[in-house]
Each structure stands twice: as structure tokens, then as C-alpha cells.
C-alpha atoms as a PDB file:
ATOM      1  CA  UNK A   1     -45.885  67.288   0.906  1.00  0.00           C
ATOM      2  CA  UNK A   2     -47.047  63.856   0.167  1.00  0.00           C
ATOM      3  CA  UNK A   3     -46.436  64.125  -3.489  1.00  0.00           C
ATOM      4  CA  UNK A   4     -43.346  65.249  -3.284  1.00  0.00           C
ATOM      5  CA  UNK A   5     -41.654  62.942  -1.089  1.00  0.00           C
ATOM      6  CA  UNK A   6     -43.644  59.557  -3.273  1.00  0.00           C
ATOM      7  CA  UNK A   7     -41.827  61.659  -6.479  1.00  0.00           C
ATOM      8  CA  UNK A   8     -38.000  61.976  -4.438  1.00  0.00           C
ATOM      9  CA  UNK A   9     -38.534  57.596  -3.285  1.00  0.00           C
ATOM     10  CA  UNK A  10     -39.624  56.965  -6.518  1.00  0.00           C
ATOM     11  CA  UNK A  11     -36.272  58.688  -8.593  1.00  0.00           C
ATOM     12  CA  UNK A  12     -34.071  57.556  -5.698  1.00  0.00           C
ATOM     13  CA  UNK A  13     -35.587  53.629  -6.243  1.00  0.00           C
ATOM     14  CA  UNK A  14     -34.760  54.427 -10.003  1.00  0.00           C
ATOM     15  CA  UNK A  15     -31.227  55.575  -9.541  1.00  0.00           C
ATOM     16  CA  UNK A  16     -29.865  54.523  -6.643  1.00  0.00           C
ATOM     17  CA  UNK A  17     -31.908  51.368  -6.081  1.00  0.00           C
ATOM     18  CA  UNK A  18     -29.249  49.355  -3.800  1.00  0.00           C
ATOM     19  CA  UNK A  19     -27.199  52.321  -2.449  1.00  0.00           C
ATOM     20  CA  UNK A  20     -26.428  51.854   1.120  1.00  0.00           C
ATOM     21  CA  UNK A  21     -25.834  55.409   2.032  1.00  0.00           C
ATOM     22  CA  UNK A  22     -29.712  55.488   1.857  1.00  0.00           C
ATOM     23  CA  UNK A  23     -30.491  53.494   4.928  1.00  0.00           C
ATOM     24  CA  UNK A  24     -30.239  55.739   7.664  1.00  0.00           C
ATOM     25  CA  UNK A  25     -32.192  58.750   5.399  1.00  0.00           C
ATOM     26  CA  UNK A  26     -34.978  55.935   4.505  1.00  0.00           C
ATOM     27  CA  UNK A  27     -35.244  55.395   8.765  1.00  0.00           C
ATOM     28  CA  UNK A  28     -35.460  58.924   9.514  1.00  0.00           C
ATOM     29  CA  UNK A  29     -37.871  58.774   6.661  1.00  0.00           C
ATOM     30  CA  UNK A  30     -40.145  56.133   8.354  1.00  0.00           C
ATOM     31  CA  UNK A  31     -39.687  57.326  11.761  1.00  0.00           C
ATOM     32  CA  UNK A  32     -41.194  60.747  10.966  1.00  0.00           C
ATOM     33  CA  UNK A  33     -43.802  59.282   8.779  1.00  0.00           C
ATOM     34  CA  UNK A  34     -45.374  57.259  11.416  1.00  0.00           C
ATOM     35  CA  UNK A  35     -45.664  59.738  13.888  1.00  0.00           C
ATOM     36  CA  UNK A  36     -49.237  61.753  13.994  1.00  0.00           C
ATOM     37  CA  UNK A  37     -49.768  63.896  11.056  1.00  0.00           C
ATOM     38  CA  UNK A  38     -47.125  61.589   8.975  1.00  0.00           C
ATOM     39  CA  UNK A  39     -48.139  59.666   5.446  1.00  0.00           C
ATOM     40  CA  UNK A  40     -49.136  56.118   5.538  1.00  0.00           C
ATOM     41  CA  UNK A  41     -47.916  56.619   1.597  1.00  0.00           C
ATOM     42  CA  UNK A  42     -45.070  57.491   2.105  1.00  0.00           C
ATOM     43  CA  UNK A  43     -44.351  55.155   4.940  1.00  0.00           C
ATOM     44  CA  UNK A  44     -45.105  51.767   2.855  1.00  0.00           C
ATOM     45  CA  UNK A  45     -42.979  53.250   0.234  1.00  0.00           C
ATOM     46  CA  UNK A  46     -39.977  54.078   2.053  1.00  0.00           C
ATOM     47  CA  UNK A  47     -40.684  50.421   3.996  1.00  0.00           C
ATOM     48  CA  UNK A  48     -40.592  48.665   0.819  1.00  0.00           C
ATOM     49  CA  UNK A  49     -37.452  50.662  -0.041  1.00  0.00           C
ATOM     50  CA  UNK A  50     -35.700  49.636   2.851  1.00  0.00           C
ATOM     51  CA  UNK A  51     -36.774  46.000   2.476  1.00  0.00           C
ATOM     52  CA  UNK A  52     -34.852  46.379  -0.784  1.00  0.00           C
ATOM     53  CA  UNK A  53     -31.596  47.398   0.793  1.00  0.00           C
ATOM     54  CA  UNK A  54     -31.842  45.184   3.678  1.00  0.00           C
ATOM     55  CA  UNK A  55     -30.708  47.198   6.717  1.00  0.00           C
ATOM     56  CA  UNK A  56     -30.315  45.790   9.848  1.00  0.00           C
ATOM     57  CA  UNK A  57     -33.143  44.293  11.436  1.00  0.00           C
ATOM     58  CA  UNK A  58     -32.074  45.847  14.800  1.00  0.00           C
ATOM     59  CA  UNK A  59     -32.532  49.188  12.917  1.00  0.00           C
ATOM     60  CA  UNK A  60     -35.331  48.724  10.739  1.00  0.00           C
ATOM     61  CA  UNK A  61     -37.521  46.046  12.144  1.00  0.00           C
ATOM     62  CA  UNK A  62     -38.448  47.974  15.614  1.00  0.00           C
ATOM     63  CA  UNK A  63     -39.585  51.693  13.692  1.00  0.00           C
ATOM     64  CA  UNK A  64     -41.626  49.461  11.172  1.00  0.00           C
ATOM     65  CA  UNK A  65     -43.461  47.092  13.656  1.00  0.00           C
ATOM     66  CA  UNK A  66     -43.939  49.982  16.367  1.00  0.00           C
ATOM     67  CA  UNK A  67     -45.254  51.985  13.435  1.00  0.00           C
ATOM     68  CA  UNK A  68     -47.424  49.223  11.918  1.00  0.00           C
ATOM     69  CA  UNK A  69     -48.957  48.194  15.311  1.00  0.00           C
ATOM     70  CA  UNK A  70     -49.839  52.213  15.803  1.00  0.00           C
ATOM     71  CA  UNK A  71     -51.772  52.603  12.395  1.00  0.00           C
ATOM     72  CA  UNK A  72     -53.072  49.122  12.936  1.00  0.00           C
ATOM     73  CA  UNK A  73     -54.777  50.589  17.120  1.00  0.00           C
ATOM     74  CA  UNK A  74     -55.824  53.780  14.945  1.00  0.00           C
ATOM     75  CA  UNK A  75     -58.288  51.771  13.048  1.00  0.00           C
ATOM     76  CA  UNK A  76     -59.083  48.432  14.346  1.00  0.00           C
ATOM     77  CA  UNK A  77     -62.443  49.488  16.491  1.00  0.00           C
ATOM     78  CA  UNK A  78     -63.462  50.440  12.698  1.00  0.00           C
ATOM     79  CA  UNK A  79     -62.254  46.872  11.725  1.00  0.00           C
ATOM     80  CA  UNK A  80     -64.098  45.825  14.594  1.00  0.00           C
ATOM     81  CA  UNK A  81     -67.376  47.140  12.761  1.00  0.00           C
ATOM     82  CA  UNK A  82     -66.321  45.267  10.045  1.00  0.00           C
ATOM     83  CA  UNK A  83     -65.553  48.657   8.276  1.00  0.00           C
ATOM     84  CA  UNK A  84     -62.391  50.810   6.897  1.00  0.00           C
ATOM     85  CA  UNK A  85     -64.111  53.858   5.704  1.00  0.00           C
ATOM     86  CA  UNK A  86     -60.677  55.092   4.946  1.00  0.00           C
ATOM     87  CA  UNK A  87     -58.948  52.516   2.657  1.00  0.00           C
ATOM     88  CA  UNK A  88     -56.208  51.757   5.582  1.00  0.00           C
ATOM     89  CA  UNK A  89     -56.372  47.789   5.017  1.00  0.00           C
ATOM     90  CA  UNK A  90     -54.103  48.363   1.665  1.00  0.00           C
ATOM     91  CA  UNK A  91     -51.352  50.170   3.207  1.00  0.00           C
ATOM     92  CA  UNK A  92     -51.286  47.880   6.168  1.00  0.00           C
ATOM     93  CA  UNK A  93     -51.348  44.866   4.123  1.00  0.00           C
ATOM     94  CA  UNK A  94     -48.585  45.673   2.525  1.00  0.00           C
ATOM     95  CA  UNK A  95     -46.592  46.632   5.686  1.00  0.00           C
ATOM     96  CA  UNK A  96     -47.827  43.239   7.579  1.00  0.00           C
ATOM     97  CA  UNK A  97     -46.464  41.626   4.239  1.00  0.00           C
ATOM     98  CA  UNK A  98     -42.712  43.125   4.970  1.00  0.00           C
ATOM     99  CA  UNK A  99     -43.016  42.854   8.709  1.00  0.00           C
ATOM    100  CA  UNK A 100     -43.700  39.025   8.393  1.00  0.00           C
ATOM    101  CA  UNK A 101     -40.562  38.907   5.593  1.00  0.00           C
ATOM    102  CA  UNK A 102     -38.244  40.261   7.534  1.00  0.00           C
ATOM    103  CA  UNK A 103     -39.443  39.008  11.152  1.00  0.00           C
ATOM    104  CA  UNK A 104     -41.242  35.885  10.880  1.00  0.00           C
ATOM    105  CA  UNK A 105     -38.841  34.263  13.513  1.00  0.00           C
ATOM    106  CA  UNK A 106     -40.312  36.499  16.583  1.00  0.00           C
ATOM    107  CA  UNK A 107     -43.541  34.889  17.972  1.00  0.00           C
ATOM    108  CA  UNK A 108     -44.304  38.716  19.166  1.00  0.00           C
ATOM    109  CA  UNK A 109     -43.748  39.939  15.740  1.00  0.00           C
ATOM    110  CA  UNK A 110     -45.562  37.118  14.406  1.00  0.00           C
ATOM    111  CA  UNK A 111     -48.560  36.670  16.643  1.00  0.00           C
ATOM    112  CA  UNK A 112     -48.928  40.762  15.956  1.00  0.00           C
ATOM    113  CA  UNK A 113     -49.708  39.959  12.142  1.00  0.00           C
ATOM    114  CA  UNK A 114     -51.995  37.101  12.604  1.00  0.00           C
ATOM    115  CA  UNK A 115     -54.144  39.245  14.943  1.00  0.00           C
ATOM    116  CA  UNK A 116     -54.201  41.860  12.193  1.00  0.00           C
ATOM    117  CA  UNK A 117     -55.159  39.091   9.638  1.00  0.00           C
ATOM    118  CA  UNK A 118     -57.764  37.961  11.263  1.00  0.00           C
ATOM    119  CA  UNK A 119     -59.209  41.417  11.245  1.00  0.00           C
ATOM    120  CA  UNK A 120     -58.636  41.657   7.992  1.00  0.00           C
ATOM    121  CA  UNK A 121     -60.724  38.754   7.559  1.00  0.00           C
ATOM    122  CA  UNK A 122     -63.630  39.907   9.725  1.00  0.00           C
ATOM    123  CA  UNK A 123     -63.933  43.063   7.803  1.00  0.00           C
ATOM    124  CA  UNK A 124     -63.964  40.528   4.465  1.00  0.00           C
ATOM    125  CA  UNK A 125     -66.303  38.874   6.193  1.00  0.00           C
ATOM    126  CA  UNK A 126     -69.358  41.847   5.206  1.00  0.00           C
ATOM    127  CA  UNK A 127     -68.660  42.118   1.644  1.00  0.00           C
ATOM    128  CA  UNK A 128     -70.988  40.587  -0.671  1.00  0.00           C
ATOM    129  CA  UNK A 129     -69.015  38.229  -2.743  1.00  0.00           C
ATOM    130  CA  UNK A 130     -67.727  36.509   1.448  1.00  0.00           C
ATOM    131  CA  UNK A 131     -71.162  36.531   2.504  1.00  0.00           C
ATOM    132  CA  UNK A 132     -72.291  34.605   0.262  1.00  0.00           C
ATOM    133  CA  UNK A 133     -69.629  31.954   0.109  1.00  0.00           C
ATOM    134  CA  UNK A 134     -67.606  32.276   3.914  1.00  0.00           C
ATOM    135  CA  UNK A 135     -70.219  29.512   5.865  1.00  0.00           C
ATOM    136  CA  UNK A 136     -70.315  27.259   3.529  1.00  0.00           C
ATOM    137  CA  UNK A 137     -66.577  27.807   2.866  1.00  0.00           C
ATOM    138  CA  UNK A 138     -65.836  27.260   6.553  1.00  0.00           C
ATOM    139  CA  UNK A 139     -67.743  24.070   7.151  1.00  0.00           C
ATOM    140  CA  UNK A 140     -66.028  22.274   4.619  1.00  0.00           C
ATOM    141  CA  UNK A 141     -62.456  23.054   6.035  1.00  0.00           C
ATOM    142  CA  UNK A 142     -61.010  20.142   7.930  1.00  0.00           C
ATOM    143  CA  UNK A 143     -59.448  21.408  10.668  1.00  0.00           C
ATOM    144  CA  UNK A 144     -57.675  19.134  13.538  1.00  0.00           C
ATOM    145  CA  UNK A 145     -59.577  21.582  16.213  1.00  0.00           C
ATOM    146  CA  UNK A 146     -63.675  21.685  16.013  1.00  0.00           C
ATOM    147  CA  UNK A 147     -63.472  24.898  17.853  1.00  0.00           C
ATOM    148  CA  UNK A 148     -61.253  26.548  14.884  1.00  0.00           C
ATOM    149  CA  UNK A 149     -64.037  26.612  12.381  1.00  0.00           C
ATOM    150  CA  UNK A 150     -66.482  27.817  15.472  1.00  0.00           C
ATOM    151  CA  UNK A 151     -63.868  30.736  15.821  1.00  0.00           C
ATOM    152  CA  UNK A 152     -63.994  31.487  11.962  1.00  0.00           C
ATOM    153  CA  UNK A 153     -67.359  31.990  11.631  1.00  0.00           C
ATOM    154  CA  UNK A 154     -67.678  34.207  14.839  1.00  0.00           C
ATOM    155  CA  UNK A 155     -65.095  36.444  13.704  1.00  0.00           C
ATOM    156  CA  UNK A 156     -67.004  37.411  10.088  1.00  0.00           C
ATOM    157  CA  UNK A 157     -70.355  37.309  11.565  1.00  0.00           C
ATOM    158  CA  UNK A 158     -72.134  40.697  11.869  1.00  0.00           C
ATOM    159  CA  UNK A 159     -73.032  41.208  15.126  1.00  0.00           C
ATOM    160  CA  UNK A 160     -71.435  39.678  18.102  1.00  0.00           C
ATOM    161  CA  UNK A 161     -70.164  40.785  21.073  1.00  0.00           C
ATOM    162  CA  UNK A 162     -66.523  42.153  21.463  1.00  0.00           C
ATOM    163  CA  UNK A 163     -65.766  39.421  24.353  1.00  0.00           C
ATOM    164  CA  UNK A 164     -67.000  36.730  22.030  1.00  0.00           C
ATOM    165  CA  UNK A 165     -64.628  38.054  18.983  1.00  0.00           C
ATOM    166  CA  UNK A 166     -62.031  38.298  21.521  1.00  0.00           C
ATOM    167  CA  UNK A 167     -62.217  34.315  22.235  1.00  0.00           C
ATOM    168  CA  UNK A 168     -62.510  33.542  18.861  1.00  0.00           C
ATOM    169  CA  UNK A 169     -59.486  35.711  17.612  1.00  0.00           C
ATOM    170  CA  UNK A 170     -57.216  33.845  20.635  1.00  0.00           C
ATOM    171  CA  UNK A 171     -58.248  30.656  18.538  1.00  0.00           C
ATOM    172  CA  UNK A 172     -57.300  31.851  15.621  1.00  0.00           C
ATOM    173  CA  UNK A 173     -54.110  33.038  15.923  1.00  0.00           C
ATOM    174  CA  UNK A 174     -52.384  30.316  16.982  1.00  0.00           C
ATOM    175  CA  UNK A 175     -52.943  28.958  13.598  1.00  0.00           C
ATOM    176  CA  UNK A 176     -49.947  29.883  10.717  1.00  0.00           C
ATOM    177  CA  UNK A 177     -50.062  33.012   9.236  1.00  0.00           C
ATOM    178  CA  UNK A 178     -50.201  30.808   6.195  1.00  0.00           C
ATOM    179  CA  UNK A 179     -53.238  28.839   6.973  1.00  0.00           C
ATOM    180  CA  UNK A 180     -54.951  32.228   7.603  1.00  0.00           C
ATOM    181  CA  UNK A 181     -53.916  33.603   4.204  1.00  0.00           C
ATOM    182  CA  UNK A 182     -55.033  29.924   3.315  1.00  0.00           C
ATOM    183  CA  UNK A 183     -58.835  30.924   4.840  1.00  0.00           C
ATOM    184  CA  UNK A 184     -58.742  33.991   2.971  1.00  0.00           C
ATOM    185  CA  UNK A 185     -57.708  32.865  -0.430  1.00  0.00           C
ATOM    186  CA  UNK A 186     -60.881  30.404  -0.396  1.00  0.00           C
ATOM    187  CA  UNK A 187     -63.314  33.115   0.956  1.00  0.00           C
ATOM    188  CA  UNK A 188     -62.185  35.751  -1.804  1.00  0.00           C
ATOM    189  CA  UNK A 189     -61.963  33.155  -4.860  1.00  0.00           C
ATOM    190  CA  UNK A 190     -64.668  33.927  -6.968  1.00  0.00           C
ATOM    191  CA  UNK A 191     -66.114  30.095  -8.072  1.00  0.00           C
ATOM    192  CA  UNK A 192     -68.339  29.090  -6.096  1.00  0.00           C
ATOM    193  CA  UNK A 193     -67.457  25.682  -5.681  1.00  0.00           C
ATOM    194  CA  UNK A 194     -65.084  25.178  -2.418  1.00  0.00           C
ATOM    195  CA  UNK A 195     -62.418  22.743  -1.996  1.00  0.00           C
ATOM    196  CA  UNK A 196     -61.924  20.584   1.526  1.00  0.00           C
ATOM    197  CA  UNK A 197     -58.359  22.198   2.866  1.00  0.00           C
ATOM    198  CA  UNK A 198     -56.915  21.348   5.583  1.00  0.00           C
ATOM    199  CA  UNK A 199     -55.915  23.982   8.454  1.00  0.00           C
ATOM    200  CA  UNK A 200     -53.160  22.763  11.091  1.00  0.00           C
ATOM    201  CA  UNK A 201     -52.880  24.558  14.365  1.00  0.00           C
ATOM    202  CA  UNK A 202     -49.298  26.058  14.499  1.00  0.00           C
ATOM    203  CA  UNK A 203     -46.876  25.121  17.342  1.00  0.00           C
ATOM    204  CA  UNK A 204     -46.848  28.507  19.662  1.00  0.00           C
ATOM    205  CA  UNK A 205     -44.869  29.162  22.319  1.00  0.00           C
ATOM    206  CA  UNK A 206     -45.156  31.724  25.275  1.00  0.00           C
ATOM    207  CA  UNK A 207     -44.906  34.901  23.717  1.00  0.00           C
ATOM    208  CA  UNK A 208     -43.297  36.078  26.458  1.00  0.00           C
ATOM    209  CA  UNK A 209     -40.338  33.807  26.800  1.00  0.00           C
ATOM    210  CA  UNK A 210     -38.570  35.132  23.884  1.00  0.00           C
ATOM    211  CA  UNK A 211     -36.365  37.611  25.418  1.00  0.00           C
ATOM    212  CA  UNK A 212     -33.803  38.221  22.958  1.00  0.00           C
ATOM    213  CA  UNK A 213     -36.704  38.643  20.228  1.00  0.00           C
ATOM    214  CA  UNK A 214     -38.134  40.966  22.654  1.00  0.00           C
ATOM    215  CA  UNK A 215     -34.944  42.826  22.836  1.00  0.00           C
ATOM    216  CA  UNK A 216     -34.081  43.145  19.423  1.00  0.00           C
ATOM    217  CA  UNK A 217     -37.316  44.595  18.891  1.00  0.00           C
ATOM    218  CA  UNK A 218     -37.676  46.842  21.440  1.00  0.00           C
ATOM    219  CA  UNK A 219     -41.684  46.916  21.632  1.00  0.00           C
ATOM    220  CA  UNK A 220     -41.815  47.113  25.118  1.00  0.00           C
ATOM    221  CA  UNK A 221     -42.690  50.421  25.059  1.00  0.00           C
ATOM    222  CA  UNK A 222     -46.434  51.440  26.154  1.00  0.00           C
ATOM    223  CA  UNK A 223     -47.404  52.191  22.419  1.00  0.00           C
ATOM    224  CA  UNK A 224     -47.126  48.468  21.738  1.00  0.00           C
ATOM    225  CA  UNK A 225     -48.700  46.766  25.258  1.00  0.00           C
ATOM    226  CA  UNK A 226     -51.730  49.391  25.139  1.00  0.00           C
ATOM    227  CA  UNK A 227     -53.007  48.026  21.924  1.00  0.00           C
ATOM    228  CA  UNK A 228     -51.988  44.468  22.242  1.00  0.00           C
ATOM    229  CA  UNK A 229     -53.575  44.051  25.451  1.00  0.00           C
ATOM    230  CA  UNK A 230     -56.980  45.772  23.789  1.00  0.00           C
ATOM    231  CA  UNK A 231     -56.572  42.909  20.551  1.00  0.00           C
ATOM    232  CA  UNK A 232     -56.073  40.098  22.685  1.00  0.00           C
ATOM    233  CA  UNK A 233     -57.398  40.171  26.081  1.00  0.00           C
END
């Protein structure tokens, strides 16, 4: 069960913290947890393991971003509503977090964060301590774009329709997944006086072109293009 597979990674990570011969157990690991019926738990845990022993990307990277991107279609119609009724924005935080560590360098990989990012920040965008503070917040960014700070504010507004977030989250992830974490450090800081930051739009190429990224990733599969298509188009 859950508890006692978080009990067998955590005396593993105490005694045999670097040990190589762990890798391919750790995948197997992962793999099974992200199939249906699996533990998110678990999964981050044996992710963050794995980041630790630093297997081959070729290996590692495709189970955790096919995995990721899965949990991530499970739940985003809830992020949609600007809701996660079942606490699943922690555990993919943290597995965004790796997944841009050890991947940054694929614009698929990449782009696939910054959409989730920005959903993170819509469902920000309804609690109380945001509302208050996210317009004014956003109008005082200076952004090289007028439509950027447009996007922003449709993507934590209440209602709107999905077409309309759909536009706005196009804009917003061709911005760095820095400047988004950038966005969401001044929404979430609790003063309320808000400093002018600037927000660059990040040089994007064709997602498409990359084919060795694509390769070494191997998210061609259905899994992937299903919910991509449904975040972006």
C-alpha cells in the first residue's frame, strides 16, 4: 500500500541515497505508479529520488513527463473552474519543478509546464488573499506586449469562456517559465504594496521542429497529443 512503499523510498533515500543499482527499480517504480489506480505519493517521491541519482534522461525523462501530462488532463477541467478539490496542485508542482530541471532544453517539455503554470495561476487567481491584490498587481507590470497583461487578467478572472482562456493561455506561454513564476511570486506575496517588474516575452520556436527533442522524449504517443491539443487549441 501507499504507506508502505513512502516507508521502503524513504529507508532506501537514507541508506542507499546515490546507489545506482536503484535506477531501473525507481522506473519500474514510477511507471506503475502513474498508471490508473497508482499513487501520486509515491510517484513524486520516487521522481525526486531519481532526480537524485540522475539516470538517463532517455530513461527517466519520457515515464515522468508522460506521467505528469496524464495527472495534469485528469484534473485540469477542475483547474479550469478555478478549483482542485483534491489537493493535486502540490504533487504536480513538485513534478513540473523536476520536469523543468531536468528538461528545460525541449520547447515541448517546456511549453508543457508553462501551460500547467498558468493554470496554476488561474486557480490562484480565486483565493482571497489574489483577489484582492492580482488587478492591481497586473496593471503595474511592464510588459513589452499590451496584450500580455490583457491575457493575465483573463486567465484569473471568474467567469469567462473556455475559447477566451484558450487565447489568453497561447499568450502566456510564450513568456519564460521564470517570468510566470515571476507573476506568481507578486500575486501570492502578502504586502500589499506591488513593485513595477518587468515581464519579457521569451524567444519560442516551432514546437514542432525539434525532432531530436521529440525523439528523446518519446511523447508522441496519443496520451500526450489528446490533452495538449485540449490545453492549447
Amino acid at each position: 500500500n501507499e504507506h508502505c512503499k513512502m516507508e521502503a523510498l524513504q529507508a532506501l533515500g537514507q541508506l542507499a541515497p546515490l546507489d545506482q543499482r536503484l535506477v531501473d527499480p525507481l522506473l519500474r517504480c514510477l511507471q506503475q505508479e502513474f498508471n490508473l489506480g497508482g499513487s501520486l505519493k509515491v510517484a513524486v517521491a520516487a521522481s525526486k529520488f531519481l532526480e537524485r541519482l540522475q539516470p538517463s534522461l532517455q530513461d527517466f525523462v519520457p515515464i515522468l513527463a508522460d506521467g505528469f501530462w496524464t495527472e495534469f488532463g485528469r484534473n485540469y477541467h477542475l483547474f479550469f473552474q478555478q478549483r482542485d478539490p483534491s489537493h493535486m496542485l502540490e504533487p504536480l508542482n513538485t513534478l513540473a519543478e523536476i520536469l523543468y530541471r531536468v528538461a528545460s532544453n525541449d520547447p515541448q517539455l517546456s511549453q508543457m509546464v508553462r501551460i500547467f503554470v498558468v493554470y496554476r495561476l488561474r486557480v490562484l487567481g480565486d483565493t482571497p488573499h489574489v483577489k484582492d491584490v492580482a488587478e492591481e498587481t497586473i496593471r503595474q507590470l511592464e510588459v513589452d506586449e499590451p496584450n500580455v497583461k490583457d491575457a493575465f487578467l483573463k486567465v484569473i478572472k471568474a467567469h469567462i469562456h473556455w475559447s477566451v482562456l484558450q487565447s489568453a493561455i497561447k499568450v502566456l506561454v510564450k513568456l519564460t517559465y521564470e517570468d510566470l513564476r515571476m507573476v506568481e511570486d507578486l500575486l501570492t506575496r502578502k504586502e500589499t504594496t506591488v513593485l513595477r517588474r518587468k515581464v519579457k516575452q521569451a524567444l519560442v520556436g516551432h514546437l514542432g521542429s525539434n525532432t531530436a527533442a521529440e525523439d528523446r522524449s518519446k511523447l508522441s504517443g496519443s496520451t500526450f497529443r489528446r490533452e495538449r491539443d485540449l490545453a492549447t487549441r
